[in-house]
Protein backbone atom coordinates (compact mmCIF):
# COMPACT_ATOMS: atom_id res chain seq x y z
CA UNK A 1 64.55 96.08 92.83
CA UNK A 2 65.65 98.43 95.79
CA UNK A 3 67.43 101.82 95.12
CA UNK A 4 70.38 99.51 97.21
CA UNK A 5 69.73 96.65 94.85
CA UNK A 6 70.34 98.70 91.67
CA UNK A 7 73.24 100.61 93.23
CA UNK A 8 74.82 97.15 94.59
CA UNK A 9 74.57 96.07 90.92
CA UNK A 10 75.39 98.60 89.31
CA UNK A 11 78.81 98.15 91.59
CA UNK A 12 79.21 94.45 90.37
CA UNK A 13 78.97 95.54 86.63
CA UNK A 14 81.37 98.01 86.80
CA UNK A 15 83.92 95.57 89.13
CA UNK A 16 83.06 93.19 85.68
CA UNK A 17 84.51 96.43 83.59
CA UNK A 18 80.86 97.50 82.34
CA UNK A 19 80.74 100.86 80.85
CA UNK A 20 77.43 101.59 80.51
CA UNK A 21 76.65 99.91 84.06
CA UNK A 22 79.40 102.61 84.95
CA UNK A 23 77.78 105.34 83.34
CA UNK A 24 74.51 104.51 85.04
CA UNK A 25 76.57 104.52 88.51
CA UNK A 26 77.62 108.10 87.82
CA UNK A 27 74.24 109.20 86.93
CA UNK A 28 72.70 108.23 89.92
CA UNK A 29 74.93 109.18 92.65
CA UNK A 30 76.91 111.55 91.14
CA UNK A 31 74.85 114.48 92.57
CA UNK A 32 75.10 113.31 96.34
CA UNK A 33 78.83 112.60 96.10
CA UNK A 34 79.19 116.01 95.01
CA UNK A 35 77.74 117.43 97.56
CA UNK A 36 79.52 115.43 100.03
CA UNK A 37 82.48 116.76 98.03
CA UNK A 38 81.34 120.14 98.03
CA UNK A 39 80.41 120.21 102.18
CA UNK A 40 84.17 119.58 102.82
CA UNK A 41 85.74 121.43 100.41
CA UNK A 42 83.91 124.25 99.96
CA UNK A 43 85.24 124.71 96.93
CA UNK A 44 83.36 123.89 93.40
CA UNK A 45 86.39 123.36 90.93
CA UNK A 46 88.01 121.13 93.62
CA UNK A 47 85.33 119.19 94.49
CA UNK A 48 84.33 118.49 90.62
CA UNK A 49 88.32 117.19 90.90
CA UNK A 50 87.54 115.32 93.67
CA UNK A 51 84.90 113.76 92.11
CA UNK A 52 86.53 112.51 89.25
CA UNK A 53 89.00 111.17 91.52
CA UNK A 54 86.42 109.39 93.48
CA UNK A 55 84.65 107.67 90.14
CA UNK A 56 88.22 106.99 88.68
CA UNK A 57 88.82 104.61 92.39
CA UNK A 58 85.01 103.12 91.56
CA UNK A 59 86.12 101.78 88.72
CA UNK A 60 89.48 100.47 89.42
CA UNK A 61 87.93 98.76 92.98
CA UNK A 62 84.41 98.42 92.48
CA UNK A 63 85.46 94.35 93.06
CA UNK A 64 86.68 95.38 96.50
CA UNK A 65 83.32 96.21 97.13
CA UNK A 66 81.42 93.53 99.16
CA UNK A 67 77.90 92.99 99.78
CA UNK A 68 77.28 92.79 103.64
CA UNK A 69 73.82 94.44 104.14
CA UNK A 70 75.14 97.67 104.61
CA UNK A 71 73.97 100.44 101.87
CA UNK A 72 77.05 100.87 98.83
CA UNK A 73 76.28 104.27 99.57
CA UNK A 74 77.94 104.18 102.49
CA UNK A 75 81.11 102.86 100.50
CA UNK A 76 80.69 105.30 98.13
CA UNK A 77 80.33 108.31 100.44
CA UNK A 78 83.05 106.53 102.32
CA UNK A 79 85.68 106.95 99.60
CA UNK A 80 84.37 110.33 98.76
CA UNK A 81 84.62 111.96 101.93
CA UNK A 82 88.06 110.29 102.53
CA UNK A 83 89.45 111.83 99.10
CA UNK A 84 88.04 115.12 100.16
CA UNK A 85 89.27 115.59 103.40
CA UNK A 86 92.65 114.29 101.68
CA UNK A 87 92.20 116.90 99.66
CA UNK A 88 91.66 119.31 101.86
CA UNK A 89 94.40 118.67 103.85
CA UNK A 90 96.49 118.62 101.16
CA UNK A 91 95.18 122.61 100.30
CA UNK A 92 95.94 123.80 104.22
CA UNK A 93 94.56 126.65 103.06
CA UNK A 94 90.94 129.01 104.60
CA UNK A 95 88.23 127.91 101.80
CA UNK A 96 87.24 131.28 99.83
CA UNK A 97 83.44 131.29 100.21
CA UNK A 98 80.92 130.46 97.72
CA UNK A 99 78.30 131.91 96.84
CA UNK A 100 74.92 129.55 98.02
CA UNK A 101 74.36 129.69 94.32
CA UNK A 102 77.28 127.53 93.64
CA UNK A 103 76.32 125.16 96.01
CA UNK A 104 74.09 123.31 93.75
CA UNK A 105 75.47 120.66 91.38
CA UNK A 106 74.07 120.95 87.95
CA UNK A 107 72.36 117.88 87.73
CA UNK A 108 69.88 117.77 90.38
CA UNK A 109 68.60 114.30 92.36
CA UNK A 110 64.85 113.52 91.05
CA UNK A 111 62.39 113.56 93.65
CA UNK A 112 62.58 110.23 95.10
CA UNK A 113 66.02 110.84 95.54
CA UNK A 114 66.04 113.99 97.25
CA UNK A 115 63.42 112.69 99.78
CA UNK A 116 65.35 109.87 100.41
CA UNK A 117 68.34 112.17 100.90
CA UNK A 118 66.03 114.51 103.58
CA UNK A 119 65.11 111.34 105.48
CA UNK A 120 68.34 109.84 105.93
CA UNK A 121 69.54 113.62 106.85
CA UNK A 122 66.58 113.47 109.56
CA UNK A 123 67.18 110.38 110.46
CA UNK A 124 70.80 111.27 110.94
CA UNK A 125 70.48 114.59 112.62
CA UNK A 126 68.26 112.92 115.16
CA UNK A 127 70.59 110.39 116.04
CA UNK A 128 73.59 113.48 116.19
CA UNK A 129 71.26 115.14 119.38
CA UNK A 130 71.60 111.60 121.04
CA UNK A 131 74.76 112.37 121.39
CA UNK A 132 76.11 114.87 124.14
CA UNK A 133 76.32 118.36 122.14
CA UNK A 134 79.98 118.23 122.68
CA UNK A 135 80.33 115.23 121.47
CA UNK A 136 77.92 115.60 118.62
CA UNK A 137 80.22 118.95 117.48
CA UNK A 138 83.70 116.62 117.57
CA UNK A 139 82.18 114.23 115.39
CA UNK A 140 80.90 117.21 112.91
CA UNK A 141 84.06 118.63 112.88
CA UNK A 142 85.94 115.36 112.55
CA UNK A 143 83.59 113.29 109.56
CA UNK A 144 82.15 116.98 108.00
CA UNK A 145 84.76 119.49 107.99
CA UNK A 146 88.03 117.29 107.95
CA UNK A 147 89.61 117.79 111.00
CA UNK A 148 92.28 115.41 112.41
CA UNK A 149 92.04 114.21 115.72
CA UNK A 150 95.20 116.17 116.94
CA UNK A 151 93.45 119.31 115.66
CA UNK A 152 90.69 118.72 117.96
CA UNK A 153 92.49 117.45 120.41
CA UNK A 154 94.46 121.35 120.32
CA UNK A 155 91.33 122.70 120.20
CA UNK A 156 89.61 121.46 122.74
CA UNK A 157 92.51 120.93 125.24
CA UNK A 158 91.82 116.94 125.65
CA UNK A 159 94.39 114.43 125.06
CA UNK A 160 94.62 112.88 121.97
CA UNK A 161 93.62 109.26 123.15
CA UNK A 162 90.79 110.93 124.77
CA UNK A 163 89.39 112.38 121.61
CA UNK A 164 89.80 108.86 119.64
CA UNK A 165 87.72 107.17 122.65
CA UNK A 166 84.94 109.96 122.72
CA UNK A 167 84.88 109.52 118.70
CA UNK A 168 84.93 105.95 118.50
CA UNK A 169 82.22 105.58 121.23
CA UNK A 170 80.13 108.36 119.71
CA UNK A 171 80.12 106.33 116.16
CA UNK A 172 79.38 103.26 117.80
CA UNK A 173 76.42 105.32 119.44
CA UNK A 174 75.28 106.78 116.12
CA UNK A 175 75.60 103.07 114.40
CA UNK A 176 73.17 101.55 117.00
CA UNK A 177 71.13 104.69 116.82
CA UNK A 178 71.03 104.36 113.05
CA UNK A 179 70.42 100.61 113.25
CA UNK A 180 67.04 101.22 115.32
């Protein structure tokens, strides 16, 4: 069985209200969703919160989930980065930095899982310097750090509309580019 297999199982278990399928769900992706939590937030004690929230919406719409061929990480880092840039929103407040120390959950991915994790950041990265480097910075700002499109839009100085095109075209780019 695939890592995508298990995880996709592991999903349908807990949609059937298994614990211990839940459990295992939290073991193994715990650590990335944290540190999606933690890239956004920059802040540890929210982003545990965060997390909590995140596994507490896995279990009461893991049947929402739908197999389609597309990794259920994807939904998973879907629902955390939404909740954290929610969050963060929410706060409207600087981040205090962290020390690099802090950066690291507690419960580190094994091996397998951390190359897997350096390979899809590659792969990813690669497909960002496709992109137009002003491009490739909205989209950063927009899906990493958790700004709205009207904040780039004041940023930059481009209309609103404009910035929803550029994004929406630049995903579809990275999607094809991801696809290859």
């Amino acid at each position: 069985m695939t890592p995508q297999e298990e995880v996709e199982n592991l999903i349908a278990r807990v949609a059937m209200g298994d614990r211990t399928a839940f459990a295992q769900l939290y073991d193994r992706t715990s650590a990335k969703l944290f540190g999606v939590c933690l890239r956004v937030l920059e802040d540890r004690a929210e982003a545990e919160e965060v997390l909590q929230e995140v596994f507490v919406t896995v279990w009461n719409k893991a049947d929402m989930y739908r197999v389609n061929g597309y990794s259920p990480m994807t939904w998973l880092i879907t629902i955390t980065r939404n909740r954290a840039v929610d969050r963060r929103r929410a706060l409207r407040q600087p981040p205090a930095p962290i020390e690099t120390a802090d950066l690291m959950p507690d419960d580190k991915p094994g091996p397998e899982a951390s190359a897997i994790a350096a390979s899809d950041a590659r792969l990813i990265r690669a497909c960002l310097d496709e992109l137009p480097r002003a491009r490739a910075h909205l989209v950063r700002r927009a899906y990493l750090d958790g700004d709205s499109y009207a904040d780039l839009a004041a940023a930059t100085g481009v209309n609103l509309n404009t910035i929803r095109t550029w994004l929406r075209r630049s995903l579809i780019a990275l999607r094809e580019c991801l696809s290859r």
